[in-house]
PDB file of N, CA and C in Angstrom:
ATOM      1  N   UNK A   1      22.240  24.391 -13.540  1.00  0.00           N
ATOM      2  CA  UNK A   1      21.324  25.438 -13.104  1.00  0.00           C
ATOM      3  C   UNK A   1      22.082  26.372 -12.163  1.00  0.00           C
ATOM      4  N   UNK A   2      22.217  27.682 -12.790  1.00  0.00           N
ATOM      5  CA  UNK A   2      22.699  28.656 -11.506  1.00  0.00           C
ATOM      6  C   UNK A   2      21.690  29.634 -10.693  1.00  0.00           C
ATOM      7  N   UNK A   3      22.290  29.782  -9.437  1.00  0.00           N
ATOM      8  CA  UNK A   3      21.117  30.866  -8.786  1.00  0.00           C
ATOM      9  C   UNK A   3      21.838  31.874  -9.180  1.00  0.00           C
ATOM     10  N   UNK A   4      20.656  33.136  -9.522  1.00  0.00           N
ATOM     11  CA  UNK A   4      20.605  34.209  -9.858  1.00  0.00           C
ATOM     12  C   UNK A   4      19.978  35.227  -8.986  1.00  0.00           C
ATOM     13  N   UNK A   5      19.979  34.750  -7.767  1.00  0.00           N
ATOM     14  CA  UNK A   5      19.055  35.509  -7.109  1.00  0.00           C
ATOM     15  C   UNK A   5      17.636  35.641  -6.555  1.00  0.00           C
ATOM     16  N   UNK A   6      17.217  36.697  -5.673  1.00  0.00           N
ATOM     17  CA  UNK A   6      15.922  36.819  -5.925  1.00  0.00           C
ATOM     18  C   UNK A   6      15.258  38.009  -6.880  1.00  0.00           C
ATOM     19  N   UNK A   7      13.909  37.490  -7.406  1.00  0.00           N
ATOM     20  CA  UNK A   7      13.199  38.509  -8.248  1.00  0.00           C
ATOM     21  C   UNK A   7      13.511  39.843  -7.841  1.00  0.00           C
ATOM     22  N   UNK A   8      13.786  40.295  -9.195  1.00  0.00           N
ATOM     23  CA  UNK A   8      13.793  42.197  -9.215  1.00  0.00           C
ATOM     24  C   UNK A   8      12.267  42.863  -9.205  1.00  0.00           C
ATOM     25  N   UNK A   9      11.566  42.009  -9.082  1.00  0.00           N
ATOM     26  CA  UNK A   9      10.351  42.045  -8.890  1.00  0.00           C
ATOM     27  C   UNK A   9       9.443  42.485  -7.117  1.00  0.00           C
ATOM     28  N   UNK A  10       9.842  43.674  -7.205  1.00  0.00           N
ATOM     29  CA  UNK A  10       9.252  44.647  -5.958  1.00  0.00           C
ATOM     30  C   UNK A  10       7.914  43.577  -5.394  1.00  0.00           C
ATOM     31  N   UNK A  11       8.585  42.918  -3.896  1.00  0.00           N
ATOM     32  CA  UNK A  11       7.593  42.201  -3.486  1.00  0.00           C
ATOM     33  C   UNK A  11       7.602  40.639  -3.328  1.00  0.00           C
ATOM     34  N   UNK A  12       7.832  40.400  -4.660  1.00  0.00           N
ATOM     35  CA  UNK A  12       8.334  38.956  -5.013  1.00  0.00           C
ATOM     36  C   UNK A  12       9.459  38.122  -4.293  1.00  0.00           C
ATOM     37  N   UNK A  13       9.747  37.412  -3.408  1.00  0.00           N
ATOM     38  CA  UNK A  13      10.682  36.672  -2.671  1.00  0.00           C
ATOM     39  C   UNK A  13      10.871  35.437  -3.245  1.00  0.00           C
ATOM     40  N   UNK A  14      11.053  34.724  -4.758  1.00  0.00           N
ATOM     41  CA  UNK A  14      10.819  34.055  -5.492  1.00  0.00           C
ATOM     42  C   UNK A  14      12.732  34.575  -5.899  1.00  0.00           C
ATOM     43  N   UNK A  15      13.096  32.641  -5.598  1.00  0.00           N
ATOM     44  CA  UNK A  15      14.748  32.834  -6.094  1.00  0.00           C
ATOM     45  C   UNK A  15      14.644  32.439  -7.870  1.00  0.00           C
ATOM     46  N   UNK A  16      15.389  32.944  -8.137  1.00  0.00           N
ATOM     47  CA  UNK A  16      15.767  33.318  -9.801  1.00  0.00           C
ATOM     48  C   UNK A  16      16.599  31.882  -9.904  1.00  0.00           C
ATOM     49  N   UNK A  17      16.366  31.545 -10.805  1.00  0.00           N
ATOM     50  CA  UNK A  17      17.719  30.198 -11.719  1.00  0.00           C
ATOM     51  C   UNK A  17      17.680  30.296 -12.880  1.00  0.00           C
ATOM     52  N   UNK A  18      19.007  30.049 -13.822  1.00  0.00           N
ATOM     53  CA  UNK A  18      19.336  29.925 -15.127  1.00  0.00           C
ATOM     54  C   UNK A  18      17.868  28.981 -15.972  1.00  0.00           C
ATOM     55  N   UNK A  19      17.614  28.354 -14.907  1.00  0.00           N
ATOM     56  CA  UNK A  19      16.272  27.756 -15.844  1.00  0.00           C
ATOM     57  C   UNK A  19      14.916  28.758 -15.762  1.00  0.00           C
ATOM     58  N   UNK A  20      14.618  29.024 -14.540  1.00  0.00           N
ATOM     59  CA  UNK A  20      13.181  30.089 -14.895  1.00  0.00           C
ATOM     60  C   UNK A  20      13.501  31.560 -15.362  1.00  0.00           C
ATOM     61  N   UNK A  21      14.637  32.212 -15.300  1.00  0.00           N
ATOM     62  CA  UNK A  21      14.597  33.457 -15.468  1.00  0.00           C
ATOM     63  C   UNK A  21      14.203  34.080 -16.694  1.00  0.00           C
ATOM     64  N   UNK A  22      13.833  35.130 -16.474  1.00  0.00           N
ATOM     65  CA  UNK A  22      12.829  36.202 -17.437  1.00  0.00           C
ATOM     66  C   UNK A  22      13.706  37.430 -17.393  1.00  0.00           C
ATOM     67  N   UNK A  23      14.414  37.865 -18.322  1.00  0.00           N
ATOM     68  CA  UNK A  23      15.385  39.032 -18.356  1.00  0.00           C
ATOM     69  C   UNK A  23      14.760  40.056 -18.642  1.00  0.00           C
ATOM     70  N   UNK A  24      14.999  41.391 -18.038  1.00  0.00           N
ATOM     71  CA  UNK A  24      14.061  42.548 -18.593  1.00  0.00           C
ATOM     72  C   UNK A  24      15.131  43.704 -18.060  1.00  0.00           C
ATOM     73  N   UNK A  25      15.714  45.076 -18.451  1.00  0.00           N
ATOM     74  CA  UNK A  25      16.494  46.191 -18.364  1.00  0.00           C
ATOM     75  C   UNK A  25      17.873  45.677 -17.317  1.00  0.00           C
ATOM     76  N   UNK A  26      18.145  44.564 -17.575  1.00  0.00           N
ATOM     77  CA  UNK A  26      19.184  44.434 -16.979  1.00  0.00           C
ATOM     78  C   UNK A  26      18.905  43.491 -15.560  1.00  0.00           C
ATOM     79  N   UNK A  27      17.765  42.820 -15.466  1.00  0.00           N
ATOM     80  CA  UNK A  27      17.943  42.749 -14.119  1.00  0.00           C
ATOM     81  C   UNK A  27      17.173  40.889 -14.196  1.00  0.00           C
ATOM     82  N   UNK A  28      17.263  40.133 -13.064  1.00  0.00           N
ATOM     83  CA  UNK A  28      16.498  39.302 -13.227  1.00  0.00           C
ATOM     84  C   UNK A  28      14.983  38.687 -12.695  1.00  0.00           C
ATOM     85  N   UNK A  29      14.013  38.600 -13.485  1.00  0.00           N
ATOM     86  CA  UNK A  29      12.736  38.002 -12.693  1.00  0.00           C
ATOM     87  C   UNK A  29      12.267  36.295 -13.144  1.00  0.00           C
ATOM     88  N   UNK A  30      11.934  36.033 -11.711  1.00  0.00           N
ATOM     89  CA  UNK A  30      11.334  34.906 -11.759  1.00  0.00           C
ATOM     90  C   UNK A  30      10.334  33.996 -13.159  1.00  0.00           C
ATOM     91  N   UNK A  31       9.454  35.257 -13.806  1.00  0.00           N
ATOM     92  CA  UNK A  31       8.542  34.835 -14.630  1.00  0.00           C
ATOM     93  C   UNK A  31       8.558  35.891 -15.640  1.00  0.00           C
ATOM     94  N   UNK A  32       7.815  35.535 -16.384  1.00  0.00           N
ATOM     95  CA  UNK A  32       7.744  36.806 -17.491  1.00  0.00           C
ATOM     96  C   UNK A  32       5.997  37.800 -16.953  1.00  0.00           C
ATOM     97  N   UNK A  33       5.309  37.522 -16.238  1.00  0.00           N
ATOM     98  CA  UNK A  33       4.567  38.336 -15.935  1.00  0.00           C
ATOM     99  C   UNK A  33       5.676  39.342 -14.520  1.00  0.00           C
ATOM    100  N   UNK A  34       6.293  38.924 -13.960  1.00  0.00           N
ATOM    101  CA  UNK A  34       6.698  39.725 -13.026  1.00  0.00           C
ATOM    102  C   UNK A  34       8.147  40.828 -13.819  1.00  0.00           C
ATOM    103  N   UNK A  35       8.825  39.950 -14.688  1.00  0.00           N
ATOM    104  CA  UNK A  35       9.212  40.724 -15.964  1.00  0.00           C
ATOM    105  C   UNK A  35       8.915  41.945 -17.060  1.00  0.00           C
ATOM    106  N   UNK A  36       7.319  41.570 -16.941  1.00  0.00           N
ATOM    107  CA  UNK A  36       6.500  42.759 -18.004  1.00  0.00           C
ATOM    108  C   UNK A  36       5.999  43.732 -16.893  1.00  0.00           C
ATOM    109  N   UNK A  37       6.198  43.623 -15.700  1.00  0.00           N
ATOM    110  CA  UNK A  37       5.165  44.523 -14.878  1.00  0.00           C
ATOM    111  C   UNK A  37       3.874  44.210 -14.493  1.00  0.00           C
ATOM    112  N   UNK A  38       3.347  42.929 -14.594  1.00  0.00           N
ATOM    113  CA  UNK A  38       2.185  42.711 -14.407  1.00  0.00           C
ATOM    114  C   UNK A  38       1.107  43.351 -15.307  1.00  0.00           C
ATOM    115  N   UNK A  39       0.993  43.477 -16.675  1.00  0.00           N
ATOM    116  CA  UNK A  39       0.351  44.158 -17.430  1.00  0.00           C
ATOM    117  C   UNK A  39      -1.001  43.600 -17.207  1.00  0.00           C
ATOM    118  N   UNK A  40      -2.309  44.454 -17.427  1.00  0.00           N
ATOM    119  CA  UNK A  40      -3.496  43.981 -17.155  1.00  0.00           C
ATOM    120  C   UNK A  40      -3.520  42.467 -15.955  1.00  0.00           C
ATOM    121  N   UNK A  41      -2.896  42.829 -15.056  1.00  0.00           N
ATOM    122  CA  UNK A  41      -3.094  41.805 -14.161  1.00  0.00           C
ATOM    123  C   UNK A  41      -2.338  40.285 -14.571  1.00  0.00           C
ATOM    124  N   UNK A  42      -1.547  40.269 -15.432  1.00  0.00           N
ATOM    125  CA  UNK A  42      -0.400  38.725 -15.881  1.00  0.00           C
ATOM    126  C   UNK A  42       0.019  38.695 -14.535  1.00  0.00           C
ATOM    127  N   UNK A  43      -0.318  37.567 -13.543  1.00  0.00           N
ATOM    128  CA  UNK A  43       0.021  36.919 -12.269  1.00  0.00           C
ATOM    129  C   UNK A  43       1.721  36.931 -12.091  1.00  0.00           C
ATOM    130  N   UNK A  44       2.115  36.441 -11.063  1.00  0.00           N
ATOM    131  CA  UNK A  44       3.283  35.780 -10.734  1.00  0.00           C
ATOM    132  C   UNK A  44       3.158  34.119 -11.835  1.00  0.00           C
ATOM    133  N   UNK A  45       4.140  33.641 -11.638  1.00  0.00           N
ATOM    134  CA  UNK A  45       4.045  32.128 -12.125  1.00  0.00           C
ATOM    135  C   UNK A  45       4.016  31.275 -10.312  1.00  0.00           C
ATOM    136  N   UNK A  46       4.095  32.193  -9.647  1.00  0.00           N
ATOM    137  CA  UNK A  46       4.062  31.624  -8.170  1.00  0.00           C
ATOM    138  C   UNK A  46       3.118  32.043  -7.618  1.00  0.00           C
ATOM    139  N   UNK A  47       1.692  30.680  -7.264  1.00  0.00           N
ATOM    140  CA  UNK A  47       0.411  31.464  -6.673  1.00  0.00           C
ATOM    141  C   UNK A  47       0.585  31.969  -5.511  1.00  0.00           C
ATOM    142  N   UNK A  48      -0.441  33.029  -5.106  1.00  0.00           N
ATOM    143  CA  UNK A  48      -0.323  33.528  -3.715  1.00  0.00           C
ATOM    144  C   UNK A  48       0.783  34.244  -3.996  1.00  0.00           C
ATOM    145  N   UNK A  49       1.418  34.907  -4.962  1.00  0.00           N
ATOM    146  CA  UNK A  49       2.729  35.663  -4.481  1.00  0.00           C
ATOM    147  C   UNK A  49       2.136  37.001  -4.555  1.00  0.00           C
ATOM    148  N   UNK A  50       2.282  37.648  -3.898  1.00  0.00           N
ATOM    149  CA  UNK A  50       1.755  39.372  -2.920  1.00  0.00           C
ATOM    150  C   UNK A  50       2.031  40.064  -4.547  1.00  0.00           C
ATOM    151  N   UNK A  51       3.441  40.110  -5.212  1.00  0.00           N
ATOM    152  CA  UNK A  51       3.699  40.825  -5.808  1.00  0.00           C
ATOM    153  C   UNK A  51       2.938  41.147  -7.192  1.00  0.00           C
ATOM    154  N   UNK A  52       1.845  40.415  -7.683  1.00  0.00           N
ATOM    155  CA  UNK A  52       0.935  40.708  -8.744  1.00  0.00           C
ATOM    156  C   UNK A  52       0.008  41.704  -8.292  1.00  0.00           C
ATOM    157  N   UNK A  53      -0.629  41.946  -7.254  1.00  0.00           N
ATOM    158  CA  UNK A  53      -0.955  42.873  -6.944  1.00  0.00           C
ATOM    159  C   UNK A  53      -0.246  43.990  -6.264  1.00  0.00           C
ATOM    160  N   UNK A  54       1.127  44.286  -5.814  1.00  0.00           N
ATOM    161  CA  UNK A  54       1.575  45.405  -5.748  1.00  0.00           C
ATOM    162  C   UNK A  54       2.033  46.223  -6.547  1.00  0.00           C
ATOM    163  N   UNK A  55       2.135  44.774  -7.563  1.00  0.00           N
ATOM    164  CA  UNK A  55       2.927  45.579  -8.820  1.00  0.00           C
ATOM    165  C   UNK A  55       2.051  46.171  -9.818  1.00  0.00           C
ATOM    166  N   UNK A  56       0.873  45.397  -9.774  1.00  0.00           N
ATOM    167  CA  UNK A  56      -0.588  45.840 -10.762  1.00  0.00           C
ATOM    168  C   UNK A  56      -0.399  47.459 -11.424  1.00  0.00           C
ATOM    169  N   UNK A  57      -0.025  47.897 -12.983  1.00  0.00           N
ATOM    170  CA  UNK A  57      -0.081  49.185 -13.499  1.00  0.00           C
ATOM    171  C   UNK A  57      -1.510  49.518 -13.154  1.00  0.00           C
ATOM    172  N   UNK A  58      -1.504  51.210 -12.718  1.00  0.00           N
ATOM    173  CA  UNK A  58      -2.800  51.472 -13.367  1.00  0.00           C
ATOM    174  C   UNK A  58      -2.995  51.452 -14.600  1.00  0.00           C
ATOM    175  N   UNK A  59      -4.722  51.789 -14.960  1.00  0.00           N
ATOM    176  CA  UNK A  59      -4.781  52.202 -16.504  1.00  0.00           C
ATOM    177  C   UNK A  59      -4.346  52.365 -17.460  1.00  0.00           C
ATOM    178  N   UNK A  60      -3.575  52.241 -18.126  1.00  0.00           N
ATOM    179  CA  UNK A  60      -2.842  52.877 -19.321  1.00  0.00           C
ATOM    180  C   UNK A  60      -1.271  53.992 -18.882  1.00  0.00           C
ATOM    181  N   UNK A  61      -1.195  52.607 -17.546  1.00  0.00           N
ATOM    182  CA  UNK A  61       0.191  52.898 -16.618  1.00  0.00           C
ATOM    183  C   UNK A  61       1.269  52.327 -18.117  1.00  0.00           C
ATOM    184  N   UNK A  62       2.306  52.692 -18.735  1.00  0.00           N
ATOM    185  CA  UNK A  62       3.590  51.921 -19.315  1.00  0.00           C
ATOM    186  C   UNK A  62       3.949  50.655 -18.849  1.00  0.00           C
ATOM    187  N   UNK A  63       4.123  49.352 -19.322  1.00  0.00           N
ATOM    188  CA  UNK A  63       4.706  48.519 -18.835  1.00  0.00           C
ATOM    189  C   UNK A  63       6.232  48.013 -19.323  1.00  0.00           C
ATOM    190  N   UNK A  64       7.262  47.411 -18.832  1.00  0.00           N
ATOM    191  CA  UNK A  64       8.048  47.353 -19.555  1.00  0.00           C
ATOM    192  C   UNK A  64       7.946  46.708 -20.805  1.00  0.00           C
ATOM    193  N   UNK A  65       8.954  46.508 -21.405  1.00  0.00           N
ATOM    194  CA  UNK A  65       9.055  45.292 -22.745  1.00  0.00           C
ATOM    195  C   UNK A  65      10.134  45.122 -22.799  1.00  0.00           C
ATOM    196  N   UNK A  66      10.255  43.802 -23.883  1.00  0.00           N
ATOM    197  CA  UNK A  66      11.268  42.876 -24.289  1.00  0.00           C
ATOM    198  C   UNK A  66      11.496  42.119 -22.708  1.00  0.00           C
ATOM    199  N   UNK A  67      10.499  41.457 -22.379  1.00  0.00           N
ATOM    200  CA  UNK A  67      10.756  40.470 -21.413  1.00  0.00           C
ATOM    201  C   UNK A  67      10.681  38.748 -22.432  1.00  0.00           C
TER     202      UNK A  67
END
């Protein structure tokens, strides 16, 4: 298992490893909801983590893909 860091995920203080990581434009996140952008509200995989709601798109905000 290597560390990779923490989430590229604005907010998220959640360290990255070769086992949980979620790849998305180059960078690494913790989960695949913090990966997609939080689309319609997809949580952290870490409860209580701040960053599902900072990251929350509006409406028919773009989210990324290929997470």
């Amino acid at each position: 298992m290597a560390e990779l860091g923490i989430c590229a995920c604005p907010g998220c203080e959640e360290d990255v490893t070769s086992d949980n990581a979620a790849l998305s434009e180059g960078q690494a996140f913790c989960c695949t909801g913090c990966a997609a952008g939080h689309p319609e509200g997809l949580p952290c995989a870490h409860d209580g983590c701040p960053c599902t709601e900072l990251n929350r798109p509006s409406s028919g905000e773009p989210t990324r893909e290929g997470y």
